[in-house]
C-alpha atoms as a PDB file:
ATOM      1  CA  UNK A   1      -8.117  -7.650 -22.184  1.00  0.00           C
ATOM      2  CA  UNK A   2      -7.765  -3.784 -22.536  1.00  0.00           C
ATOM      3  CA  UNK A   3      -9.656  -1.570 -19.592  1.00  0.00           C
ATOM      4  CA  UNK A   4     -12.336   1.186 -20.342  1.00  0.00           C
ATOM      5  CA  UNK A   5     -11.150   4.773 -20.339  1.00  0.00           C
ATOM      6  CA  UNK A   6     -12.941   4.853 -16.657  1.00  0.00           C
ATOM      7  CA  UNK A   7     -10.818   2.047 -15.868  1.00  0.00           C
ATOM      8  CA  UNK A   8     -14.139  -0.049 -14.460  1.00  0.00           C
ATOM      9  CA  UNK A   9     -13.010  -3.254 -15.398  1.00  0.00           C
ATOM     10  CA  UNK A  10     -11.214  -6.133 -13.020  1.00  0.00           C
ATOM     11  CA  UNK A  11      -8.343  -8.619 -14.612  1.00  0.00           C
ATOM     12  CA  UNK A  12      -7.670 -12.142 -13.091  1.00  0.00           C
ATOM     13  CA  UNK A  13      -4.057 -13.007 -14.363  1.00  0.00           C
ATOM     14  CA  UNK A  14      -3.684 -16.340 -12.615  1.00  0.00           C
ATOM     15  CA  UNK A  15      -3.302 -15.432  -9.019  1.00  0.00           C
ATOM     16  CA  UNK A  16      -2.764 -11.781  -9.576  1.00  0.00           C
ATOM     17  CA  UNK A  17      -5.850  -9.428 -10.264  1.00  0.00           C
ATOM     18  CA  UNK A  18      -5.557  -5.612 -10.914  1.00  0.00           C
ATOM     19  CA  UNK A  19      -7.519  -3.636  -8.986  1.00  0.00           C
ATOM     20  CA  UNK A  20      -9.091   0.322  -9.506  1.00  0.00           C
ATOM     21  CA  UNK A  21      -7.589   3.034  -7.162  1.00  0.00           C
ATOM     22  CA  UNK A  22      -7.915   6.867  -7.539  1.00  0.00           C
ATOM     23  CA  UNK A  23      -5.828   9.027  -5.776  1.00  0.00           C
ATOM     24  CA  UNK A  24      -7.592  11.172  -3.163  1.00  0.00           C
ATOM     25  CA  UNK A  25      -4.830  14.084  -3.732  1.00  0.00           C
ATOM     26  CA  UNK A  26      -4.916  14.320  -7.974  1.00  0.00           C
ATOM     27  CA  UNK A  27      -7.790  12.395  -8.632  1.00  0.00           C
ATOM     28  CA  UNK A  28      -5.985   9.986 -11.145  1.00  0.00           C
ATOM     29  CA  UNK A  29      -7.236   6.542 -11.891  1.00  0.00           C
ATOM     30  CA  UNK A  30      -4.949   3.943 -11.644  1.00  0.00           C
ATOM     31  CA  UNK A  31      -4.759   0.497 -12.381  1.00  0.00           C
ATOM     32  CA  UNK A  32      -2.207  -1.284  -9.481  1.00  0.00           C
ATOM     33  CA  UNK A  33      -1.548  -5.609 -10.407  1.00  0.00           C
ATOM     34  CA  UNK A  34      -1.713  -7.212  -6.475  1.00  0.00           C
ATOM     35  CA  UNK A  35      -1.192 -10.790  -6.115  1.00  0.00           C
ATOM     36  CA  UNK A  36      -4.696 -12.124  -4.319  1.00  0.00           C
ATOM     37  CA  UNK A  37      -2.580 -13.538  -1.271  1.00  0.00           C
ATOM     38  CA  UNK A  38      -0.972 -10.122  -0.328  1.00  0.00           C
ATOM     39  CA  UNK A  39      -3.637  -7.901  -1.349  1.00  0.00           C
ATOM     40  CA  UNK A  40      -4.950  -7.426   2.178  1.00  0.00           C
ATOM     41  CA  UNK A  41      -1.314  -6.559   3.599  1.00  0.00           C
ATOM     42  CA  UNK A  42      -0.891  -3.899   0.998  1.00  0.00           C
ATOM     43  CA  UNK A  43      -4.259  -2.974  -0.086  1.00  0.00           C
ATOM     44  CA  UNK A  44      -3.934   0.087   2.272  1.00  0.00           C
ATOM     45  CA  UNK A  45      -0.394   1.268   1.212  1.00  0.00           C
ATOM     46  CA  UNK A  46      -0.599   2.310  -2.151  1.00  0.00           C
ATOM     47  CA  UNK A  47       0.295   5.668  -3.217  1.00  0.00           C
ATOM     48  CA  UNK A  48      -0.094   7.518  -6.424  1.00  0.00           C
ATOM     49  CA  UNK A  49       2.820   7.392  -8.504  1.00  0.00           C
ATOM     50  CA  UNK A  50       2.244  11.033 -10.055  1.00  0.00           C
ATOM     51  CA  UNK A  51       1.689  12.955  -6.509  1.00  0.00           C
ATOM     52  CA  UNK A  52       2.462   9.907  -3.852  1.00  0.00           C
ATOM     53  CA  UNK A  53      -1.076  10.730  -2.661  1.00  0.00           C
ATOM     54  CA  UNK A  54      -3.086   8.018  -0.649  1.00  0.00           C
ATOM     55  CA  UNK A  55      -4.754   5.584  -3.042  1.00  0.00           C
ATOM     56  CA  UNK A  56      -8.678   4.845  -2.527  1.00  0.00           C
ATOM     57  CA  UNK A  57      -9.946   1.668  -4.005  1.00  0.00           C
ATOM     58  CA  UNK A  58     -12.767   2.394  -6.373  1.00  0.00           C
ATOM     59  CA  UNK A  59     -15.332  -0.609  -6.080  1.00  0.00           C
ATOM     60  CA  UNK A  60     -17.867  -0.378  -9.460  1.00  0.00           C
ATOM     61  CA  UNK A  61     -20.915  -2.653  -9.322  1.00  0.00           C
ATOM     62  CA  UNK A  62     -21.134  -3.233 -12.969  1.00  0.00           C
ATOM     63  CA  UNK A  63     -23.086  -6.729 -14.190  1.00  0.00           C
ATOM     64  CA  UNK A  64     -24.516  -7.677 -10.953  1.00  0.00           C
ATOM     65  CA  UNK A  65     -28.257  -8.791 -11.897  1.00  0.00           C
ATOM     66  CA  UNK A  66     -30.893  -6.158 -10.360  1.00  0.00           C
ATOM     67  CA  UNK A  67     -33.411  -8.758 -10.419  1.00  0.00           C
ATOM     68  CA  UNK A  68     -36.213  -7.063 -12.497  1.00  0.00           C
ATOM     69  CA  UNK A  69     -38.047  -8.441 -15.575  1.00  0.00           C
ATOM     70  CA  UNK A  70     -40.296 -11.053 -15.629  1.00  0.00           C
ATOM     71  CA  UNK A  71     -37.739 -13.813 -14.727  1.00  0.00           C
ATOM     72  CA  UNK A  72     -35.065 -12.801 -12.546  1.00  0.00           C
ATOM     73  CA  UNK A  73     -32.758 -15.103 -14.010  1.00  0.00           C
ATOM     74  CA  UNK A  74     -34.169 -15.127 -17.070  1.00  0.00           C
ATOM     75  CA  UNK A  75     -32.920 -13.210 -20.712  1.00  0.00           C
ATOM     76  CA  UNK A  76     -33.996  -9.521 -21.268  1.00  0.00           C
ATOM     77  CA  UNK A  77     -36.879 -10.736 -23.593  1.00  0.00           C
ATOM     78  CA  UNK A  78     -38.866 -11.975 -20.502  1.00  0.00           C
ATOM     79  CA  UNK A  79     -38.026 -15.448 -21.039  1.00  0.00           C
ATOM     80  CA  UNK A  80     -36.747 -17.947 -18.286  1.00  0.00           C
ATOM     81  CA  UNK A  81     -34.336 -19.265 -20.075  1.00  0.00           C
ATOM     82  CA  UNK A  82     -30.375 -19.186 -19.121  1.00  0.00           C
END
């Protein structure tokens, strides 16, 4: 699976997943592969590899349900149906 230009998309490769950063120095977007066991132990130490600035995760809140229509699980015809 190929990410966006924004980079907005999160990858599950078996107990790895690649997580968003952008650099608060340059401002680059960068995709960085963490294994899901030592992601909190590192989370906080990643640097940008153009300027070795401090890397921010960038959280996007892309295809969570906002609960409006006339079913809130329901399809976006109305109908209840899953």
């Amino acid at each position: 699976m190929s990410s966006d230009p924004a980079g907005k998309k999160l990858y599950i490769l078996g107990e790895i997943m690649i997580y968003n950063f952008k650099c608060e120095n340059c401002g680059k977007l960068i995709e960085v592969a963490i294994s899901i066991k030592e992601y909190n132990k590192v989370k906080n130490r990643q640097t940008c590899p153009l300027c070795n600035g401090k890397l921010k995760r960038v959280i996007e809140w892309e295809g969570i349900a906002t609960g409006s229509g006339a079913g809130w699980f329901g399809k976006s015809d109305g109908s209840n149906a899953i």
